[in-house]
N, C-alpha and C. Protein backbone atom coordinates (compact mmCIF):
# COMPACT_ATOMS: atom_id res chain seq x y z
N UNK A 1 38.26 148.08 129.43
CA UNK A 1 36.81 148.07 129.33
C UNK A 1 36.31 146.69 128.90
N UNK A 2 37.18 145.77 128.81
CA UNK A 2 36.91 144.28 128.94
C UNK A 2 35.42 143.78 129.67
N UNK A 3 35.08 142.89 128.95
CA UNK A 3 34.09 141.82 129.43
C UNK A 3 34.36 141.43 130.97
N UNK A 4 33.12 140.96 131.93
CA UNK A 4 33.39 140.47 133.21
C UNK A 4 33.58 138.93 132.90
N UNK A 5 34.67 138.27 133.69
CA UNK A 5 35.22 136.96 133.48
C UNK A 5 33.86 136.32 133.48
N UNK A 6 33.76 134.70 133.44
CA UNK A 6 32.52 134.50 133.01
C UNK A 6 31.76 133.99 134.00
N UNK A 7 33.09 133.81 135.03
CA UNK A 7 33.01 132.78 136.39
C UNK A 7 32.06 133.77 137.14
N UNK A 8 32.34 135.43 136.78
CA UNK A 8 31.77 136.52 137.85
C UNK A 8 30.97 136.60 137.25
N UNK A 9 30.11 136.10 136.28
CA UNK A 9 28.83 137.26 136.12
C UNK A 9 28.02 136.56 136.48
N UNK A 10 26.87 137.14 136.73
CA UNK A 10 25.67 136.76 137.52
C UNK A 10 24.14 137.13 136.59
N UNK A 11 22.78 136.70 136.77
CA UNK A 11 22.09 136.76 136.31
C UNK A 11 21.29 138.38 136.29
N UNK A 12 20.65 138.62 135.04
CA UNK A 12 20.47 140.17 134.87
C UNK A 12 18.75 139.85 136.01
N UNK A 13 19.40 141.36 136.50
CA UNK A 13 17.94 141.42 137.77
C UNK A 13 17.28 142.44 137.12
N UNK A 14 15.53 142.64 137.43
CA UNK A 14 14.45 142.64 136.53
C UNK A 14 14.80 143.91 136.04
N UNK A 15 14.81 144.95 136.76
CA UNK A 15 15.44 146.65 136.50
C UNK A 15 16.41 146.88 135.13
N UNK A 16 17.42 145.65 135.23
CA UNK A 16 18.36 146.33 134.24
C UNK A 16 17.58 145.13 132.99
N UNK A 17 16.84 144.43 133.36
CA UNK A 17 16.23 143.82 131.64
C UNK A 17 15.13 144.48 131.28
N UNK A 18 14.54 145.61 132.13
CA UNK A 18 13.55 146.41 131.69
C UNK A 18 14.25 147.77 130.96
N UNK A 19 15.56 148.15 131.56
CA UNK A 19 16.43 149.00 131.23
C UNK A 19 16.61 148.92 129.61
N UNK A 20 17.29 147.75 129.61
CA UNK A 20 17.60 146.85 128.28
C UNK A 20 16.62 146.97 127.30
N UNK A 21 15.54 146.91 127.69
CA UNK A 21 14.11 146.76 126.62
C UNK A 21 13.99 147.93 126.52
N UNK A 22 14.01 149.01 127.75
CA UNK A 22 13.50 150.53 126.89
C UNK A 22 14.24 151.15 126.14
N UNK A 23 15.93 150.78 126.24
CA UNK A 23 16.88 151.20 125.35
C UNK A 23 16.76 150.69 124.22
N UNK A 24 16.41 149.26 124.05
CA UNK A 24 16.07 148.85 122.50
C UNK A 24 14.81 149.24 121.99
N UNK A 25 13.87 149.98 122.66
CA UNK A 25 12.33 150.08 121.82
C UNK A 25 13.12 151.90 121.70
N UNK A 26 13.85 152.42 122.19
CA UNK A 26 14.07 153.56 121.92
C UNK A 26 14.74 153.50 120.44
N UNK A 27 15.60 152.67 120.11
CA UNK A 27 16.09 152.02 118.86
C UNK A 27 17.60 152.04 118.98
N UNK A 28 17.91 151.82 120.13
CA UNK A 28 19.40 151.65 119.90
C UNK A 28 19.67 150.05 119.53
N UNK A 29 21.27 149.80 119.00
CA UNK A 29 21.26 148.91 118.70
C UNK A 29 22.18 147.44 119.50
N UNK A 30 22.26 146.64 119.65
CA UNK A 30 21.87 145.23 120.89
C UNK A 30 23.36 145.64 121.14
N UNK A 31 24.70 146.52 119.59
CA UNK A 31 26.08 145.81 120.33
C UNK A 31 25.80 147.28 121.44
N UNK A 32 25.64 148.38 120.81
CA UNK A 32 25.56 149.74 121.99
C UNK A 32 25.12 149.31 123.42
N UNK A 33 23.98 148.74 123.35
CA UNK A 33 23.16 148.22 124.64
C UNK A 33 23.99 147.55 125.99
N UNK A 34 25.03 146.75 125.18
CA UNK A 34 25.38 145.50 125.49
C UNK A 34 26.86 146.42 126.13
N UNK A 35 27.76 147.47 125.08
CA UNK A 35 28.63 147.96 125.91
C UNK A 35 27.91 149.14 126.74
N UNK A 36 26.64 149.73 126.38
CA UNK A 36 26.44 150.47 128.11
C UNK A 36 26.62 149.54 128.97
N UNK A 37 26.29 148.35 128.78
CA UNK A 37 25.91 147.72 130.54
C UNK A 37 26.69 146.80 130.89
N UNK A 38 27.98 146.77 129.82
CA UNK A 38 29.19 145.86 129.87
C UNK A 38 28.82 144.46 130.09
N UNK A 39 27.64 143.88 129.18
CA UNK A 39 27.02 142.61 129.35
C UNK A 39 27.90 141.69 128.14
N UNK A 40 27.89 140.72 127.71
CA UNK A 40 28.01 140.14 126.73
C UNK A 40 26.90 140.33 125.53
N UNK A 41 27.21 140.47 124.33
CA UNK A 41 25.93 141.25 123.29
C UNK A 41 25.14 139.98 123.10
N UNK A 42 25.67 138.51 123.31
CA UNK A 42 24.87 137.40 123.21
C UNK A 42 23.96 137.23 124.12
N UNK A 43 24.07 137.74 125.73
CA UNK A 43 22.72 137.63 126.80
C UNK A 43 21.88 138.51 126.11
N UNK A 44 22.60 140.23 125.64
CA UNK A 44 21.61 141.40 125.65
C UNK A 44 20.98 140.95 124.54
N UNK A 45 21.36 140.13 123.59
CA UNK A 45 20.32 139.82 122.15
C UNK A 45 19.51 138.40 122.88
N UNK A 46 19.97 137.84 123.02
CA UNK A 46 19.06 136.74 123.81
C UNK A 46 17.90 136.96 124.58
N UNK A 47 18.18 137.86 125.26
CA UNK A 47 17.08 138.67 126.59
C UNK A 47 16.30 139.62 125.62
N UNK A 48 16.41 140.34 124.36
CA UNK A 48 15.41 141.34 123.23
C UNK A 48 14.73 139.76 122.41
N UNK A 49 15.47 139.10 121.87
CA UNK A 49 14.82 137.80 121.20
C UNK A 49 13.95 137.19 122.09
N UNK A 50 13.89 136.85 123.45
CA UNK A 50 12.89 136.15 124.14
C UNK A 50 11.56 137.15 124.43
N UNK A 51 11.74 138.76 124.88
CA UNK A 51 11.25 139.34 125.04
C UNK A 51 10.15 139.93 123.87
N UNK A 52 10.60 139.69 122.92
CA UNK A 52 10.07 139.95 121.42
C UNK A 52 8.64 138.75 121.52
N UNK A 53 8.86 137.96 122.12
CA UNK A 53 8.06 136.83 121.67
C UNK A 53 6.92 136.79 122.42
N UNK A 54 7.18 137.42 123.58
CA UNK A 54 6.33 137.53 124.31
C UNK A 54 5.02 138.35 124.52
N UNK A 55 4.16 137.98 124.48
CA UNK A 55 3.04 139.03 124.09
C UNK A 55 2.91 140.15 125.44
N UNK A 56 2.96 139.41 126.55
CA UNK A 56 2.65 140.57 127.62
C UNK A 56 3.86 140.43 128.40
N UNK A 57 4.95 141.69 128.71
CA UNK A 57 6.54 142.08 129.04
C UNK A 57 6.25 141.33 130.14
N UNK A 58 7.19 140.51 130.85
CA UNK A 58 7.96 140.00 132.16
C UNK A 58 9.11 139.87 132.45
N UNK A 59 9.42 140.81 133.35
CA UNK A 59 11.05 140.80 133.48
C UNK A 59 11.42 139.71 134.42
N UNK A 60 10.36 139.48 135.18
CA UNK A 60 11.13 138.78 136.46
C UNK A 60 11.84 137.59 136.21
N UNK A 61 12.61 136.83 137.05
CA UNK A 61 13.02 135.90 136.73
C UNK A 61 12.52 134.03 137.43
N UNK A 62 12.11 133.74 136.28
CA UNK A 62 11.34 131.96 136.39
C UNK A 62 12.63 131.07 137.32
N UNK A 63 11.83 130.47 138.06
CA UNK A 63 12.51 129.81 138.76
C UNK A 63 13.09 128.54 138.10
N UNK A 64 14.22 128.38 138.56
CA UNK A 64 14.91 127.26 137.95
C UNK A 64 14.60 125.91 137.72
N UNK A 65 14.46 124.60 136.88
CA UNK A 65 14.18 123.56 136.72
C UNK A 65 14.47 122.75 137.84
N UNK A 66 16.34 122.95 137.68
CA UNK A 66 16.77 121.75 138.69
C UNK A 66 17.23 120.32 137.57
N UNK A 67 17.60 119.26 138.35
CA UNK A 67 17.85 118.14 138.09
C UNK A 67 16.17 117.57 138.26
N UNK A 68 16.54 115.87 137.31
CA UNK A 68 15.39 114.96 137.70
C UNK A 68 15.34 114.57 139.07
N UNK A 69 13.93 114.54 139.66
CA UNK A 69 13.72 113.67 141.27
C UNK A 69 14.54 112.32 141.01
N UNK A 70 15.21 111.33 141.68
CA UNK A 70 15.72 109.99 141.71
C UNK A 70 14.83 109.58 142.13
N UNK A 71 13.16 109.68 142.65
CA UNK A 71 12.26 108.86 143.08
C UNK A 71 11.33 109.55 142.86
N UNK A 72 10.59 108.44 143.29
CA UNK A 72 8.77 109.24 142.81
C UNK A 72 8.26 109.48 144.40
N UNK A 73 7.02 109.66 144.56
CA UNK A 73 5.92 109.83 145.73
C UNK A 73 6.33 108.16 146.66
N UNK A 74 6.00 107.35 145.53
CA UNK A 74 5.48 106.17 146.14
C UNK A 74 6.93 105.53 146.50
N UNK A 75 7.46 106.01 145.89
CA UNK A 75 9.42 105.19 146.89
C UNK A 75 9.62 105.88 147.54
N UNK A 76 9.53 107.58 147.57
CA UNK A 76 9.87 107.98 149.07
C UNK A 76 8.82 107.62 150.14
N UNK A 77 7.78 107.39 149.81
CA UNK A 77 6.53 106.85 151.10
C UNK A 77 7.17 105.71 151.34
N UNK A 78 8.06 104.88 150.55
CA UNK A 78 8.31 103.21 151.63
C UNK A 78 9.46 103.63 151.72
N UNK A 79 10.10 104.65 151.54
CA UNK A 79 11.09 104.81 152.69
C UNK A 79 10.88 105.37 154.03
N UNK A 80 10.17 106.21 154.08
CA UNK A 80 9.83 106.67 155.17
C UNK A 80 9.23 105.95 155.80
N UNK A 81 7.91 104.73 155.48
CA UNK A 81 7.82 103.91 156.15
C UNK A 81 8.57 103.00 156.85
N UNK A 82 9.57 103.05 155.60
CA UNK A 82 10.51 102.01 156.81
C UNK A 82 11.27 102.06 157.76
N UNK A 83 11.62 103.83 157.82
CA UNK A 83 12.38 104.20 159.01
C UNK A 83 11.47 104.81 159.85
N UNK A 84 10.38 105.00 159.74
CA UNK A 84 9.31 104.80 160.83
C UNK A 84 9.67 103.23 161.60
N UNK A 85 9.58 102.76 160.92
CA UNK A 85 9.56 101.23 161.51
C UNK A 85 10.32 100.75 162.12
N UNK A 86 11.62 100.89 161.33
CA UNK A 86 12.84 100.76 162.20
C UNK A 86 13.75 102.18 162.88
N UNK A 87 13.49 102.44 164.20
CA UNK A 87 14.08 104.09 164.30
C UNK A 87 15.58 103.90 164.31
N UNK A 88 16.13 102.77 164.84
CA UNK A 88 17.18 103.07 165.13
C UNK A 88 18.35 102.71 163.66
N UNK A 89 17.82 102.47 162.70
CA UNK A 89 18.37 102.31 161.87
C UNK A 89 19.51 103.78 161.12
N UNK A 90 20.60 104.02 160.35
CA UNK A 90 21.05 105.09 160.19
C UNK A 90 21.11 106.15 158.94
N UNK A 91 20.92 106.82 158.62
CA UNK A 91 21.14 106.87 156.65
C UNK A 91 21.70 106.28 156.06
N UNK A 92 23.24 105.81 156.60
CA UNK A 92 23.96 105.34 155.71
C UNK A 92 23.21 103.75 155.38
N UNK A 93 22.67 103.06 156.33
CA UNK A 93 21.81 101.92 156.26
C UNK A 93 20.20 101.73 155.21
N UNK A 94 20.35 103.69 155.49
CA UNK A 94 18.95 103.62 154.75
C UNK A 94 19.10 103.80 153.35
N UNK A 95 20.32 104.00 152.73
CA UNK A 95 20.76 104.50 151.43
C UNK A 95 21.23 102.98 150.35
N UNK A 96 20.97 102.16 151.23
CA UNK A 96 21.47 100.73 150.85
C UNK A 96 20.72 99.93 149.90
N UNK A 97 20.93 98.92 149.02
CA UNK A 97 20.17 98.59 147.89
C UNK A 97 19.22 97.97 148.43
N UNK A 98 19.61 96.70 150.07
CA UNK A 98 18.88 96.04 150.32
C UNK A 98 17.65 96.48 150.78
N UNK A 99 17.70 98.10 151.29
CA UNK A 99 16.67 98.73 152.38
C UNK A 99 16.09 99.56 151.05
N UNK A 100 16.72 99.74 150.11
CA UNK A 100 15.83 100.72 148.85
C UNK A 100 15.85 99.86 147.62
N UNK A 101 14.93 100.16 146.50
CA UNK A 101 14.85 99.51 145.39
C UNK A 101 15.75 100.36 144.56
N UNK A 102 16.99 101.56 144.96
CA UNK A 102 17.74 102.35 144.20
C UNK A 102 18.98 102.47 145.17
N UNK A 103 19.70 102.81 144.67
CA UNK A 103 20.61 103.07 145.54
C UNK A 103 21.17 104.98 145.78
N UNK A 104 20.73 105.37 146.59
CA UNK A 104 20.66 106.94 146.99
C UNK A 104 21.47 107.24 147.86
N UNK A 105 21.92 108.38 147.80
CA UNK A 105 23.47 109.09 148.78
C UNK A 105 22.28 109.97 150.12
N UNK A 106 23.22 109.82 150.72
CA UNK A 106 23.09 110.85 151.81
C UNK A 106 22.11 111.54 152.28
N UNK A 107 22.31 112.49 151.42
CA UNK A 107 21.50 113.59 151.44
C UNK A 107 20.15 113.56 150.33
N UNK A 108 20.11 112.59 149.68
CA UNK A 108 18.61 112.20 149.32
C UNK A 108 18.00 111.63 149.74
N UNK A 109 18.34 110.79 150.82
CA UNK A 109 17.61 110.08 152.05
C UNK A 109 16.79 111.29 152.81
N UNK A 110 18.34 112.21 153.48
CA UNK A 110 17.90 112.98 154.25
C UNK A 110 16.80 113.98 154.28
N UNK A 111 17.29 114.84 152.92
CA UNK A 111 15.53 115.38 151.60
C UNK A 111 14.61 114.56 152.02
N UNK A 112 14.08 113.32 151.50
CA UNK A 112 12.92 112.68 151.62
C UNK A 112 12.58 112.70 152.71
N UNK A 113 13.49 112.30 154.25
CA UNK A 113 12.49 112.51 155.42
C UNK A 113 12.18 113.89 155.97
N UNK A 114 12.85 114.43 155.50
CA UNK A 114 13.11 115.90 155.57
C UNK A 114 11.17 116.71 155.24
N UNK A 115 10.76 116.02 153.68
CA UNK A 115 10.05 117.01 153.17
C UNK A 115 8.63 116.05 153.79
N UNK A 116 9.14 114.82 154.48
CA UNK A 116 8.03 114.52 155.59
C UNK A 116 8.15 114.49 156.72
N UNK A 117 8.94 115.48 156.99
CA UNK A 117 9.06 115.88 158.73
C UNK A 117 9.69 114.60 159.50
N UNK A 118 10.12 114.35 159.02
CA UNK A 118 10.93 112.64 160.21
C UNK A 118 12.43 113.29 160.28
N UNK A 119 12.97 113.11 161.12
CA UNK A 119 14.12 113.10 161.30
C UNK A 119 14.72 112.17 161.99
N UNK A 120 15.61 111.72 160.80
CA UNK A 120 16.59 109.97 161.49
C UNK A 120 18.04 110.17 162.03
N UNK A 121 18.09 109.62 162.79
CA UNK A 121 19.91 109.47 163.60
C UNK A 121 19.46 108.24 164.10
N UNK A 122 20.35 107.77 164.87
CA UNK A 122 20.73 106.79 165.88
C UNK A 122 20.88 107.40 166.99
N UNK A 123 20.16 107.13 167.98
CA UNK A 123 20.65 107.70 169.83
C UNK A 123 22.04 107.27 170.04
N UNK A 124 22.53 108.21 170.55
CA UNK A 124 23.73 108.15 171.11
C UNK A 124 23.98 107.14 171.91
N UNK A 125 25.01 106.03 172.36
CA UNK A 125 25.18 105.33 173.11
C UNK A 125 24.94 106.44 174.30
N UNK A 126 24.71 105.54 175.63
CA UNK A 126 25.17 105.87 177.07
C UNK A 126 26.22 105.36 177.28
N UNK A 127 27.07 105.75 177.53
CA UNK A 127 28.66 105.63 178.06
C UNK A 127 28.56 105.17 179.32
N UNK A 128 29.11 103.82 179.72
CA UNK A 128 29.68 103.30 180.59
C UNK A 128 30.06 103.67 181.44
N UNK A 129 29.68 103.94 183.30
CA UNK A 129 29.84 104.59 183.98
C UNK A 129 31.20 103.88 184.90
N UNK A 130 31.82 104.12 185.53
CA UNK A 130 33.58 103.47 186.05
C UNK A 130 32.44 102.94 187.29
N UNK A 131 33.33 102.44 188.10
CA UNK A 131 33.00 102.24 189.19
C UNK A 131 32.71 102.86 190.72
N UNK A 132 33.93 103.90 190.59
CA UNK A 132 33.90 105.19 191.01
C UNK A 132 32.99 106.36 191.26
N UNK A 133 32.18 106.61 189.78
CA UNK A 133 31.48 107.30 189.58
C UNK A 133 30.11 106.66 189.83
N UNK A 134 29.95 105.07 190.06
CA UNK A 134 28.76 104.69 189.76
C UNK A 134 28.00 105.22 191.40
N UNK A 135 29.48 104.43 192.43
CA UNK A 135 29.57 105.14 193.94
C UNK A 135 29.00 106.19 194.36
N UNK A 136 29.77 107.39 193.68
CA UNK A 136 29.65 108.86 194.24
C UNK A 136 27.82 108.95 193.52
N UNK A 137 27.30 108.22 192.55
CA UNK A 137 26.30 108.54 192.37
C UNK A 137 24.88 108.18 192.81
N UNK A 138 25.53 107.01 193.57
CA UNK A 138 24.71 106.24 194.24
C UNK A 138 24.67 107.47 195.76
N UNK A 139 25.63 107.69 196.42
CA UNK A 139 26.03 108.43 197.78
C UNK A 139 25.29 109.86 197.12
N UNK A 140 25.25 110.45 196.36
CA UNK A 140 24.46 111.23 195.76
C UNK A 140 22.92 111.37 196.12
N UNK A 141 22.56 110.34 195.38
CA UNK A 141 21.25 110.44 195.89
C UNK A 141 20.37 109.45 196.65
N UNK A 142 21.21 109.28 197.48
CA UNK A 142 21.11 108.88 198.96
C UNK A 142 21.12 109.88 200.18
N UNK A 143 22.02 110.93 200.01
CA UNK A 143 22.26 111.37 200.29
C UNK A 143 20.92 112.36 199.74
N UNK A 144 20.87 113.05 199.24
CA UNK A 144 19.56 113.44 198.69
C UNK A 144 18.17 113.48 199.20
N UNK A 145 18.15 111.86 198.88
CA UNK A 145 16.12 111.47 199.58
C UNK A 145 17.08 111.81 201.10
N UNK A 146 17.76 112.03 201.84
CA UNK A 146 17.62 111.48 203.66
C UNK A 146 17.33 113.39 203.74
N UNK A 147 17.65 114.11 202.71
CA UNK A 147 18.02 115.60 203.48
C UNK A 147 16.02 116.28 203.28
N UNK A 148 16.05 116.77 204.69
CA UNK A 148 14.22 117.09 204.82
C UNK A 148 13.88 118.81 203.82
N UNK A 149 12.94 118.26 203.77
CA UNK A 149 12.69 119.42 202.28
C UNK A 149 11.81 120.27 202.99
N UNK A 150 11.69 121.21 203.17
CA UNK A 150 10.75 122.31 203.54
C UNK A 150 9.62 122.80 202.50
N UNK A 151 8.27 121.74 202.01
CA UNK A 151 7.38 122.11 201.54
C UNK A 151 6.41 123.35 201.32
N UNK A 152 6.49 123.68 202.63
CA UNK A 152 6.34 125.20 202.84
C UNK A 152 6.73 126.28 201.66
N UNK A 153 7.99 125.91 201.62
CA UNK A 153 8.69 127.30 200.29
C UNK A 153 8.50 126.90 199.17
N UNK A 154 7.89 128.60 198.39
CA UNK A 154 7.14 128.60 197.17
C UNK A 154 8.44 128.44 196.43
N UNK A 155 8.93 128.37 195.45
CA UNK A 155 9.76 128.01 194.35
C UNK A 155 9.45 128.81 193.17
């Protein structure tokens, strides 16, 4: 009847912290609470201590902070300006000290044009056609314009 490892447990969803609260206003006490619901007694007292404080009950759960932004408004606007400017340029080019006043990975480039709708790559080269192929493509459509088209038929 062990604790869940710590790696598995997951955050209490609104039902069982309303659960939690009516079992404690009924007056049971946080360790009982804590082995009905096989929680750790430090969340189930944590989750009655926050709830206590609160003048009007909310179970739901507040969305997460997150990390700090690495930029503000006005550095992601001259980045995006600048790969407006230059299209063919690449992320990894755009992540560079000389092209930014920071130096940013990957995928914080990609975020920033992202949450202004740009999307950057490089066009694919065109691949070099043999000589062979340049032939049959030429005889192609040559072959093509000479054959008579029947305008007539609807399509």
């Amino acid at each position: 009847m062990g604790l869940a490892r710590k790696t598995s447990r997951k955050e209490l969803s609104p039902t069982k912290r309303a659960h939690i609260w009516e079992l404690y206003e009924c007056g049971h006490n946080i360790t009982a609470i804590a082995k009905h619901f096989r929680e750790p007694r430090s969340t189930v007292s944590s989750l009655i201590n926050r709830l206590k404080k609160q003048s009007v009950l909310d179970f739901a759960s507040k969305p997460r902070p997150g990390g700090p932004k690495r930029t503000n408004n006005r550095e992601d606007r001259a980045l995006v300006r600048y790969a407006i400017a230059n299209p063919r340029c690449s992320l990894k080019i755009l992540t560079t000290l000389s092209k930014y006043s920071k130096k940013l990975g990957l995928n914080t480039v990609r975020n920033i044009l992202k949450a202004y709708r740009k999307a950057k790559r490089v066009p694919r080269k065109k691949p070099w056609l043999r000589p062979e192929n340049m032939t049959r493509q030429l005889t192609w459509t040559r072959v093509k314009k000479k054959r008579k088209r029947n305008w007539k038929t609807v399509y």
